[in-house]
PDB file of N, CA and C in Angstrom:
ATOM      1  N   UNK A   1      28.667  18.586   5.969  1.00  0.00           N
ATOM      2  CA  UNK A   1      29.392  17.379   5.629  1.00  0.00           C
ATOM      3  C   UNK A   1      28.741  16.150   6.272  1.00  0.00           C
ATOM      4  N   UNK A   2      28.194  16.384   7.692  1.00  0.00           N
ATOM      5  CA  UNK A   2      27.717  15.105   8.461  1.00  0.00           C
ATOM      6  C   UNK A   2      26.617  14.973   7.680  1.00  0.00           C
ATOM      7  N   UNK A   3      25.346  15.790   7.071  1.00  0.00           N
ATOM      8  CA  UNK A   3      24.572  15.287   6.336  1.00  0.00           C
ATOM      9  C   UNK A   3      24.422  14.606   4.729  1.00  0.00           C
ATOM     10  N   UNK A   4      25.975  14.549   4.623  1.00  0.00           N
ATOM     11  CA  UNK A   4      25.935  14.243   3.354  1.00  0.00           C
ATOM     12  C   UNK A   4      26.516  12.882   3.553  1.00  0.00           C
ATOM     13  N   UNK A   5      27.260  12.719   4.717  1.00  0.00           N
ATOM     14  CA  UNK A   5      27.480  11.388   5.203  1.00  0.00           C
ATOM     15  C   UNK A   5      26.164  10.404   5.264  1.00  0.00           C
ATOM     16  N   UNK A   6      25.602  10.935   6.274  1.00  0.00           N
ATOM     17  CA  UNK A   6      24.439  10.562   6.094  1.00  0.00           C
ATOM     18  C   UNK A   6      23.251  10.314   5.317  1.00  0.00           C
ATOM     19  N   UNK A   7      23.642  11.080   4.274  1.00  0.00           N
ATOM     20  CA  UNK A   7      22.603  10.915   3.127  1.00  0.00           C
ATOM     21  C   UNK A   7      23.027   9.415   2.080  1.00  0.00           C
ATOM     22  N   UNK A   8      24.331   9.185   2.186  1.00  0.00           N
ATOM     23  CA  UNK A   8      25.030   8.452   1.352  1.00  0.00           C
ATOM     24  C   UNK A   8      24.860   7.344   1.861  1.00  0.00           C
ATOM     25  N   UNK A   9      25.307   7.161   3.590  1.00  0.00           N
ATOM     26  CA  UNK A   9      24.654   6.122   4.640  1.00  0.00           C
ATOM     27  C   UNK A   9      23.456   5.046   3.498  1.00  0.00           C
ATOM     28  N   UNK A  10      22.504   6.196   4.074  1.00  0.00           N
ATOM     29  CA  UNK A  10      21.003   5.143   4.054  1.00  0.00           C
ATOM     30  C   UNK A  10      21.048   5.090   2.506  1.00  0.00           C
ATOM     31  N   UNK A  11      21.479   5.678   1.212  1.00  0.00           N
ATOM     32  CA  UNK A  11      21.193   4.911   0.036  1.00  0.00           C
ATOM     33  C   UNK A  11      22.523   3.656   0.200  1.00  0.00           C
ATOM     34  N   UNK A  12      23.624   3.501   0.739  1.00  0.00           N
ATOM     35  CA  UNK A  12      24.653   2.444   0.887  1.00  0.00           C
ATOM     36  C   UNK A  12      23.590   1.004   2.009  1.00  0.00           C
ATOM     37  N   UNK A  13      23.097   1.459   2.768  1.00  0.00           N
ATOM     38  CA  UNK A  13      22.596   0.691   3.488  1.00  0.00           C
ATOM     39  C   UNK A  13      21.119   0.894   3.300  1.00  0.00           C
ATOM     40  N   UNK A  14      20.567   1.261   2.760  1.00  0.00           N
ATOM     41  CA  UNK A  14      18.847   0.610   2.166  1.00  0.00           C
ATOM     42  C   UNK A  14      18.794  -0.980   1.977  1.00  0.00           C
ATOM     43  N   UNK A  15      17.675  -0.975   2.799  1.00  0.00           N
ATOM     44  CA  UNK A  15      17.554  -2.017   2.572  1.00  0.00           C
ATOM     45  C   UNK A  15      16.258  -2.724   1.436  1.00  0.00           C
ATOM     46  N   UNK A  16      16.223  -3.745   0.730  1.00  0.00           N
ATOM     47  CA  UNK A  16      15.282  -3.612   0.132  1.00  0.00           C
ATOM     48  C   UNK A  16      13.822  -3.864   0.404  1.00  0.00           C
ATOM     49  N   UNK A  17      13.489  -3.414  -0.188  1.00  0.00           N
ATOM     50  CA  UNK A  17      11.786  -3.838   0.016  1.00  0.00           C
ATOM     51  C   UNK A  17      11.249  -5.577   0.434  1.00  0.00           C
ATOM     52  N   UNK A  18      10.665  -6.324   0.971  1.00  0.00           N
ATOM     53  CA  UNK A  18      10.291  -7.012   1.611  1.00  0.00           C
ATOM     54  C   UNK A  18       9.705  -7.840   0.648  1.00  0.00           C
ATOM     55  N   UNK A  19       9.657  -9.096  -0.024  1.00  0.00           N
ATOM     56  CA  UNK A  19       8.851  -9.749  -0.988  1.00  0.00           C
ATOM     57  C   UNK A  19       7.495  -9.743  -0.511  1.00  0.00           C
ATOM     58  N   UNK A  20       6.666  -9.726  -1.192  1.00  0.00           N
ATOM     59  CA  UNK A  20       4.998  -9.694  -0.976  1.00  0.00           C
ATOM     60  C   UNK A  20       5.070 -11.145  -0.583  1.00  0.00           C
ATOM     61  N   UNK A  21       4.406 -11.426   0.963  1.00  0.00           N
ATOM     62  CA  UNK A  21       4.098 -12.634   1.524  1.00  0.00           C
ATOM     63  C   UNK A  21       3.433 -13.292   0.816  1.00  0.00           C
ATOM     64  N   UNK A  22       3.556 -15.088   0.279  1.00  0.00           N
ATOM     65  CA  UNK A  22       2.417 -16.123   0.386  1.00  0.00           C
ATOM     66  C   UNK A  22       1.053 -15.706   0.087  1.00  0.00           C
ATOM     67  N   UNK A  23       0.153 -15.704  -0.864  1.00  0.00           N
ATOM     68  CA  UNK A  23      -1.533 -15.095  -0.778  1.00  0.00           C
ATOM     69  C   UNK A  23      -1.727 -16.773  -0.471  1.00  0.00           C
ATOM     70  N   UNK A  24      -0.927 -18.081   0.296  1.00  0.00           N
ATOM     71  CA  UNK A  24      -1.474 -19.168   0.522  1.00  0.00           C
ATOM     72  C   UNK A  24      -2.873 -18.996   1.534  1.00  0.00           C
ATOM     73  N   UNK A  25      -3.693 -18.966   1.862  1.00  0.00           N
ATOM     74  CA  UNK A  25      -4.604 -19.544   3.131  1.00  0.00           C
ATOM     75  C   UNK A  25      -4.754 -20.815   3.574  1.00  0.00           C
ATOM     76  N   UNK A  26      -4.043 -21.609   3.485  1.00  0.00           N
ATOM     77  CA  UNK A  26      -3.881 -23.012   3.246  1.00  0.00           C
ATOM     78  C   UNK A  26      -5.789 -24.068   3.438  1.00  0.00           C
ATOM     79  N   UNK A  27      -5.857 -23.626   2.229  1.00  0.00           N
ATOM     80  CA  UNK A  27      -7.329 -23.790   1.518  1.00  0.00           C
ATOM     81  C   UNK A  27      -6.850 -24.388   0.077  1.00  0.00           C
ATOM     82  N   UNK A  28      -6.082 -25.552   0.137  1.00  0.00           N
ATOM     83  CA  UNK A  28      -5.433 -25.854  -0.965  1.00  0.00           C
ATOM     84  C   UNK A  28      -5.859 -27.232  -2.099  1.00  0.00           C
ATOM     85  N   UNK A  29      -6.632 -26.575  -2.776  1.00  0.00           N
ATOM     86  CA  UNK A  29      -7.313 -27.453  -3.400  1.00  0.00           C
ATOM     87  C   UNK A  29      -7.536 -26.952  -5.079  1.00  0.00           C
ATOM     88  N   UNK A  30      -7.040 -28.139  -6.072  1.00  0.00           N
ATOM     89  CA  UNK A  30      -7.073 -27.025  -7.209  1.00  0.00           C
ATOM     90  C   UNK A  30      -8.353 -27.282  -7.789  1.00  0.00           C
ATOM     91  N   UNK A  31      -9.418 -26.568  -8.492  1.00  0.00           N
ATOM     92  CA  UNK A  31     -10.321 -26.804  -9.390  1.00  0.00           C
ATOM     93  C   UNK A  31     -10.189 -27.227 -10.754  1.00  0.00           C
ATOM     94  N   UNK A  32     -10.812 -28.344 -10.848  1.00  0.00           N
ATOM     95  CA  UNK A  32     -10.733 -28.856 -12.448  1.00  0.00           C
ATOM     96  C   UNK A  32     -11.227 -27.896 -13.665  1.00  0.00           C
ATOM     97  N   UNK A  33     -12.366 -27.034 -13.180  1.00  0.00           N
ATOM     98  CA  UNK A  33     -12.405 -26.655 -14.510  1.00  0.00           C
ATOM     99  C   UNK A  33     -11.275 -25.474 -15.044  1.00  0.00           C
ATOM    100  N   UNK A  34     -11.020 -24.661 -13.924  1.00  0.00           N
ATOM    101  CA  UNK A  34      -9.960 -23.326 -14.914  1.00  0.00           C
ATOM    102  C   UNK A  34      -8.539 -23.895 -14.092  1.00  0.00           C
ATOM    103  N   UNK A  35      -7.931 -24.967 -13.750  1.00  0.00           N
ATOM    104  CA  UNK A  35      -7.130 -25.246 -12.500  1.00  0.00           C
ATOM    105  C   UNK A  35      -5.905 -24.193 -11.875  1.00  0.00           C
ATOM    106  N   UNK A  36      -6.923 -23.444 -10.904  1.00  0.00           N
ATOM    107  CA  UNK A  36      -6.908 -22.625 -10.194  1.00  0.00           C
ATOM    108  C   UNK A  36      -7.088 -23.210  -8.709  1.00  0.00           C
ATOM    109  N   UNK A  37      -6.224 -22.714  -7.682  1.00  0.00           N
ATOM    110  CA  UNK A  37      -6.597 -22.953  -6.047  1.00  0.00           C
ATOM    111  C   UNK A  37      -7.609 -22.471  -5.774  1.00  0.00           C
ATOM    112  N   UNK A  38      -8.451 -23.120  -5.214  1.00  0.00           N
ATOM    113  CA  UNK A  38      -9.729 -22.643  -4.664  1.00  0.00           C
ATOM    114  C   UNK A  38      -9.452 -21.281  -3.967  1.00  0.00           C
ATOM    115  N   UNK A  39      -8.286 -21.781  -2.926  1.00  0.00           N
ATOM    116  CA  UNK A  39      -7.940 -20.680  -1.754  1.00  0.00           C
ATOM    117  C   UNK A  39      -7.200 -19.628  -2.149  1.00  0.00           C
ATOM    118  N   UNK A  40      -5.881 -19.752  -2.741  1.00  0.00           N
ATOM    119  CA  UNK A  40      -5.775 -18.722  -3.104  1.00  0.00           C
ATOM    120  C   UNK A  40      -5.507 -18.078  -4.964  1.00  0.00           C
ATOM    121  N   UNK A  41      -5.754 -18.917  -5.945  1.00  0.00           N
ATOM    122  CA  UNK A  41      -6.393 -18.545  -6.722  1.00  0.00           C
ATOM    123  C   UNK A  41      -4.888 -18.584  -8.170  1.00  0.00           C
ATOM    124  N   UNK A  42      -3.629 -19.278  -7.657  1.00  0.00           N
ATOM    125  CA  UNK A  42      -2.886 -19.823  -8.184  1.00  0.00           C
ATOM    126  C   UNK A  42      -3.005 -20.983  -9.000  1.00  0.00           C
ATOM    127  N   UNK A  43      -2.038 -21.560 -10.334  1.00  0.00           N
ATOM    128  CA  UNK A  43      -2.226 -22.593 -10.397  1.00  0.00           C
ATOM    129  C   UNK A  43      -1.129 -23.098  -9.844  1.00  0.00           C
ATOM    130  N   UNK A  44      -1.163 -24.615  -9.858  1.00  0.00           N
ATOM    131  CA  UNK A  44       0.176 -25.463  -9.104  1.00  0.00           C
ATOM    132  C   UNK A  44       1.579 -25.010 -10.004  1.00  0.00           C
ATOM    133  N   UNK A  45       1.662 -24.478 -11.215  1.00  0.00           N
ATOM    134  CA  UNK A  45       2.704 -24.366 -11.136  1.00  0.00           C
ATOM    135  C   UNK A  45       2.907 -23.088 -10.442  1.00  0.00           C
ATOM    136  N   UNK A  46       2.181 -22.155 -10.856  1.00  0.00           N
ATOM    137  CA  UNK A  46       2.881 -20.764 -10.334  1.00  0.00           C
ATOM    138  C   UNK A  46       3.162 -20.772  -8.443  1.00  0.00           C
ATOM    139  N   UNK A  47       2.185 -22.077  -7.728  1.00  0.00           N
ATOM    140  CA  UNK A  47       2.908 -22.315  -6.226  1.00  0.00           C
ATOM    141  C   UNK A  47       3.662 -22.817  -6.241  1.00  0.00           C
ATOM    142  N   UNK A  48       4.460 -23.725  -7.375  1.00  0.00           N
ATOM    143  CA  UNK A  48       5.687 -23.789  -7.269  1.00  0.00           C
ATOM    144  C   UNK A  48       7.015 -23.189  -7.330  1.00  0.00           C
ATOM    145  N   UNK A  49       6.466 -22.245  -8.618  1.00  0.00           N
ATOM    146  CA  UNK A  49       7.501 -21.016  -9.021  1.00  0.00           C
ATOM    147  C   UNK A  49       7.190 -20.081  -7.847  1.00  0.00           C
ATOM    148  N   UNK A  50       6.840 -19.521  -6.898  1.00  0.00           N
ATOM    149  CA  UNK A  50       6.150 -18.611  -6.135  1.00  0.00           C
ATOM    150  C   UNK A  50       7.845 -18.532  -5.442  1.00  0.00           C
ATOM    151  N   UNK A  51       8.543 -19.000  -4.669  1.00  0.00           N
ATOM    152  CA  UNK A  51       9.727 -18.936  -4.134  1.00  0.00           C
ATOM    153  C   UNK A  51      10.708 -18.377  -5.286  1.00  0.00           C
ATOM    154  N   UNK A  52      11.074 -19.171  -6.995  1.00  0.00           N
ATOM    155  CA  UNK A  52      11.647 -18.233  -7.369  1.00  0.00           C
ATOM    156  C   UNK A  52      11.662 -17.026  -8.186  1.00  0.00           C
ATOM    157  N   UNK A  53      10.058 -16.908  -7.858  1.00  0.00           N
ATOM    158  CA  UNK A  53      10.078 -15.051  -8.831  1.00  0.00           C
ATOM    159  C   UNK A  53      10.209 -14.436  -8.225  1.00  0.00           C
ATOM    160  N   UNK A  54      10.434 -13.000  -8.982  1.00  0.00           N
ATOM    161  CA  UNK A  54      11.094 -11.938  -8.825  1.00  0.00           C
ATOM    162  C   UNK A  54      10.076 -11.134  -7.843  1.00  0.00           C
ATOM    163  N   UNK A  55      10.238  -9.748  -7.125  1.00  0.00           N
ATOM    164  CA  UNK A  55       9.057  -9.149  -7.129  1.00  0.00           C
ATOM    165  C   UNK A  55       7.964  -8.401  -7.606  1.00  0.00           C
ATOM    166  N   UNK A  56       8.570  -8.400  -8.480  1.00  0.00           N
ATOM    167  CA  UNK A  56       7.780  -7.821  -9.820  1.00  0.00           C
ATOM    168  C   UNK A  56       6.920  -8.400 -10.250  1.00  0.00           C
ATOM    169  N   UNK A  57       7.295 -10.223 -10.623  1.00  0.00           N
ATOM    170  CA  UNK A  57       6.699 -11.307 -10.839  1.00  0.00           C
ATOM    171  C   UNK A  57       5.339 -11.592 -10.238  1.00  0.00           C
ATOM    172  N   UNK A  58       5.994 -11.215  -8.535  1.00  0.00           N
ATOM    173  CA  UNK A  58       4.816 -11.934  -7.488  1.00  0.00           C
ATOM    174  C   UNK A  58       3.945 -10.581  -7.196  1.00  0.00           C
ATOM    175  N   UNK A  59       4.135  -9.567  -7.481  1.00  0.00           N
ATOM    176  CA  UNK A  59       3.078  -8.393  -7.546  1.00  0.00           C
ATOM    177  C   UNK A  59       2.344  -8.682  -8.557  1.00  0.00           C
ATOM    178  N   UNK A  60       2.433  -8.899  -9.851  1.00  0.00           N
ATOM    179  CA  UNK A  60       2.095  -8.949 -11.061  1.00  0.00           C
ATOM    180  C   UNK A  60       0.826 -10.422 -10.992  1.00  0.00           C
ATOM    181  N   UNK A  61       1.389 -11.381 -10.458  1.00  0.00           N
ATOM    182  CA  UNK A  61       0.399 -12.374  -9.840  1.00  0.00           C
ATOM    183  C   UNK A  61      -0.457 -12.237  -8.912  1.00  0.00           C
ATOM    184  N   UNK A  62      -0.176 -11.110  -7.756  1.00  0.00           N
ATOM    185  CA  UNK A  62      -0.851 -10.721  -7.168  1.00  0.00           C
ATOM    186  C   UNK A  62      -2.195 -10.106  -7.321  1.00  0.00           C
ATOM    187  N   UNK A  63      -1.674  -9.194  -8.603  1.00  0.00           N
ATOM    188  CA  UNK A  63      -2.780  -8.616  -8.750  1.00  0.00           C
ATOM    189  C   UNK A  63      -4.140  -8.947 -10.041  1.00  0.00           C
ATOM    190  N   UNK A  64      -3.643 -10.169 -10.040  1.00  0.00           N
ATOM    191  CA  UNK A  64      -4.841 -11.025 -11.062  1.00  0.00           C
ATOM    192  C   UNK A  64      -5.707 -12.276 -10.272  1.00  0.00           C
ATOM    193  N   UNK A  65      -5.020 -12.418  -9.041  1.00  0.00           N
ATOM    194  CA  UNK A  65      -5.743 -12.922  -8.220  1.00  0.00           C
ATOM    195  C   UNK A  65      -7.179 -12.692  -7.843  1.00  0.00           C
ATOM    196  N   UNK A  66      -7.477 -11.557  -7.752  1.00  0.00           N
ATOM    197  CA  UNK A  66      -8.727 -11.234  -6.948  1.00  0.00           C
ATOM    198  C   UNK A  66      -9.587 -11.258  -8.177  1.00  0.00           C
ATOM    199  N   UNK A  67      -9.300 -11.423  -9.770  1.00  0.00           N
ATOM    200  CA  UNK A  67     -10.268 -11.696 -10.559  1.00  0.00           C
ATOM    201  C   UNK A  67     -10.682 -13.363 -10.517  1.00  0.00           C
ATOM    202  N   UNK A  68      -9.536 -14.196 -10.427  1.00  0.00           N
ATOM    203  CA  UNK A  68      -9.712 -15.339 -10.449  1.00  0.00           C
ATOM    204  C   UNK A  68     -10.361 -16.005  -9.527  1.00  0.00           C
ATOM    205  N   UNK A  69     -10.371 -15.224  -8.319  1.00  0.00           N
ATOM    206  CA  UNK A  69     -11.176 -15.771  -7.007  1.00  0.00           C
ATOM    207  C   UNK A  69     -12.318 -15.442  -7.406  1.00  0.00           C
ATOM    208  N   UNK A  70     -12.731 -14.297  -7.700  1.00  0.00           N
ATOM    209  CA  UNK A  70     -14.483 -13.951  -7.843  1.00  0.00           C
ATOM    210  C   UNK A  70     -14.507 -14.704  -8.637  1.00  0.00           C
ATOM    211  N   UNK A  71     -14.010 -15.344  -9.652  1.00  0.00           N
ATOM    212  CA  UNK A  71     -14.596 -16.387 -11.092  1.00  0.00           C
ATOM    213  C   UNK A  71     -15.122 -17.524 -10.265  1.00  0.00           C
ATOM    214  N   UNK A  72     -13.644 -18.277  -9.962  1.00  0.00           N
ATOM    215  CA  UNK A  72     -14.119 -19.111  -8.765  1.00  0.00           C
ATOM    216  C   UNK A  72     -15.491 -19.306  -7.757  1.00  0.00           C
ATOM    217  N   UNK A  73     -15.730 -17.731  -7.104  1.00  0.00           N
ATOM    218  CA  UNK A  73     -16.415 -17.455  -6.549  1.00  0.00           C
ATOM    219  C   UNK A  73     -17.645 -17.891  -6.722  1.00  0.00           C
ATOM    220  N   UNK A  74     -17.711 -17.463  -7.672  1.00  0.00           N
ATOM    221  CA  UNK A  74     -19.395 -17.150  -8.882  1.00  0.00           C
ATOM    222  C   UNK A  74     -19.557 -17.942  -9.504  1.00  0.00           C
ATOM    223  N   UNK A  75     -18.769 -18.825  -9.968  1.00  0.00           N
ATOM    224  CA  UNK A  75     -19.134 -20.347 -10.659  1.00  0.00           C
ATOM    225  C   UNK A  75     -18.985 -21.034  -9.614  1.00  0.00           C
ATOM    226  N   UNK A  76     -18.995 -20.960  -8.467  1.00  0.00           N
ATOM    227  CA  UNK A  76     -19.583 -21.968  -6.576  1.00  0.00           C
ATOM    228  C   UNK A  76     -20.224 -21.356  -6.774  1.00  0.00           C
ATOM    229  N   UNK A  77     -21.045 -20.326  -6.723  1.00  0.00           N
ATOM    230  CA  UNK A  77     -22.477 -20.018  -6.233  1.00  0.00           C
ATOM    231  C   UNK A  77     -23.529 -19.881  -7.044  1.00  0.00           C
ATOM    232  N   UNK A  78     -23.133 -20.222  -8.548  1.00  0.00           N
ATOM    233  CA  UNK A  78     -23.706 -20.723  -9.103  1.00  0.00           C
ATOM    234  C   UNK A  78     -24.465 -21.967  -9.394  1.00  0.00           C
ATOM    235  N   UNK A  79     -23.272 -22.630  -9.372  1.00  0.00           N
ATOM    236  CA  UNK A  79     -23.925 -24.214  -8.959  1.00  0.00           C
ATOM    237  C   UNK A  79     -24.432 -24.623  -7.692  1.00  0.00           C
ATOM    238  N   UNK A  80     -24.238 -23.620  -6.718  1.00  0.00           N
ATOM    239  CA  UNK A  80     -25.029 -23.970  -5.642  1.00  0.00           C
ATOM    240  C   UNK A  80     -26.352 -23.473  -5.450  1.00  0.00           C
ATOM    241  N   UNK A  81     -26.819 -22.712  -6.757  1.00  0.00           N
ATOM    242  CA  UNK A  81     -28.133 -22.663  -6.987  1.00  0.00           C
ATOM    243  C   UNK A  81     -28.856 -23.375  -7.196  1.00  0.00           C
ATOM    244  N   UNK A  82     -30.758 -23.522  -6.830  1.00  0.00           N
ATOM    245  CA  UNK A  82     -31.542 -24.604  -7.163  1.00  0.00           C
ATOM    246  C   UNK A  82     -31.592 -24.349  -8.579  1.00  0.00           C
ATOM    247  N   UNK A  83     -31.835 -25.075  -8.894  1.00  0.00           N
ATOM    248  CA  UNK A  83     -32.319 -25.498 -10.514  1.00  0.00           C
ATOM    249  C   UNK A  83     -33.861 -24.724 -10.470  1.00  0.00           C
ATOM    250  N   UNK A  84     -34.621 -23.620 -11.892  1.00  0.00           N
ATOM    251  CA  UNK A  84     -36.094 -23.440 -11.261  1.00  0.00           C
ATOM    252  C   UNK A  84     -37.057 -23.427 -12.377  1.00  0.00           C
ATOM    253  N   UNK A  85     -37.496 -24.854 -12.555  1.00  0.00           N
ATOM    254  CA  UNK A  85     -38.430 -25.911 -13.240  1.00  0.00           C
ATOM    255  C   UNK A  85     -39.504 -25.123 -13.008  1.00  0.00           C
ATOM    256  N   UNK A  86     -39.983 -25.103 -14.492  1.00  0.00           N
ATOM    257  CA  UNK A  86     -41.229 -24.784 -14.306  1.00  0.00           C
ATOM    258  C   UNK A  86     -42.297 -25.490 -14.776  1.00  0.00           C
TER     259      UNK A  86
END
């Protein structure tokens, strides 16, 4: 009986999962050409909406980030190539 108390306990008192923190680095600067944050790879609206989505929302943003940074990435280090005249 005490374990069934207990079992009932922690699904009554679970707590939920933790929202996925801020991907801010406060590196906040948007780029003109795809307008995207340099830093972390949002546009201004979605840092605005960022407080009221869901977590589903902010996983789902999360995980398109790290394409948008390498774009970012690679079009800076692109243009920070010499030009090679021949």
């Amino acid at each position: 009986m005490l374990r069934r108390i207990i079992a009932i306990a922690k699904l009554v008192f679970r707590m939920p999962p933790a929202p996925p923190p801020s991907p801010c680095i406060r590196i906040c600067q948007i780029d003109a050409g795809t307008g995207w944050c340099i830093g972390c790879g949002r546009t201004g609206e979605e840092i605005g909406d960022w407080l009221f989505m869901s977590t589903a929302q902010r996983l789902a943003l999360m995980a398109e980030l790290p394409r948008r940074l390498a774009r970012l990435s690679a079009g800076s280090a692109a243009d920070d190539q010499p030009s090679r005249a021949s």
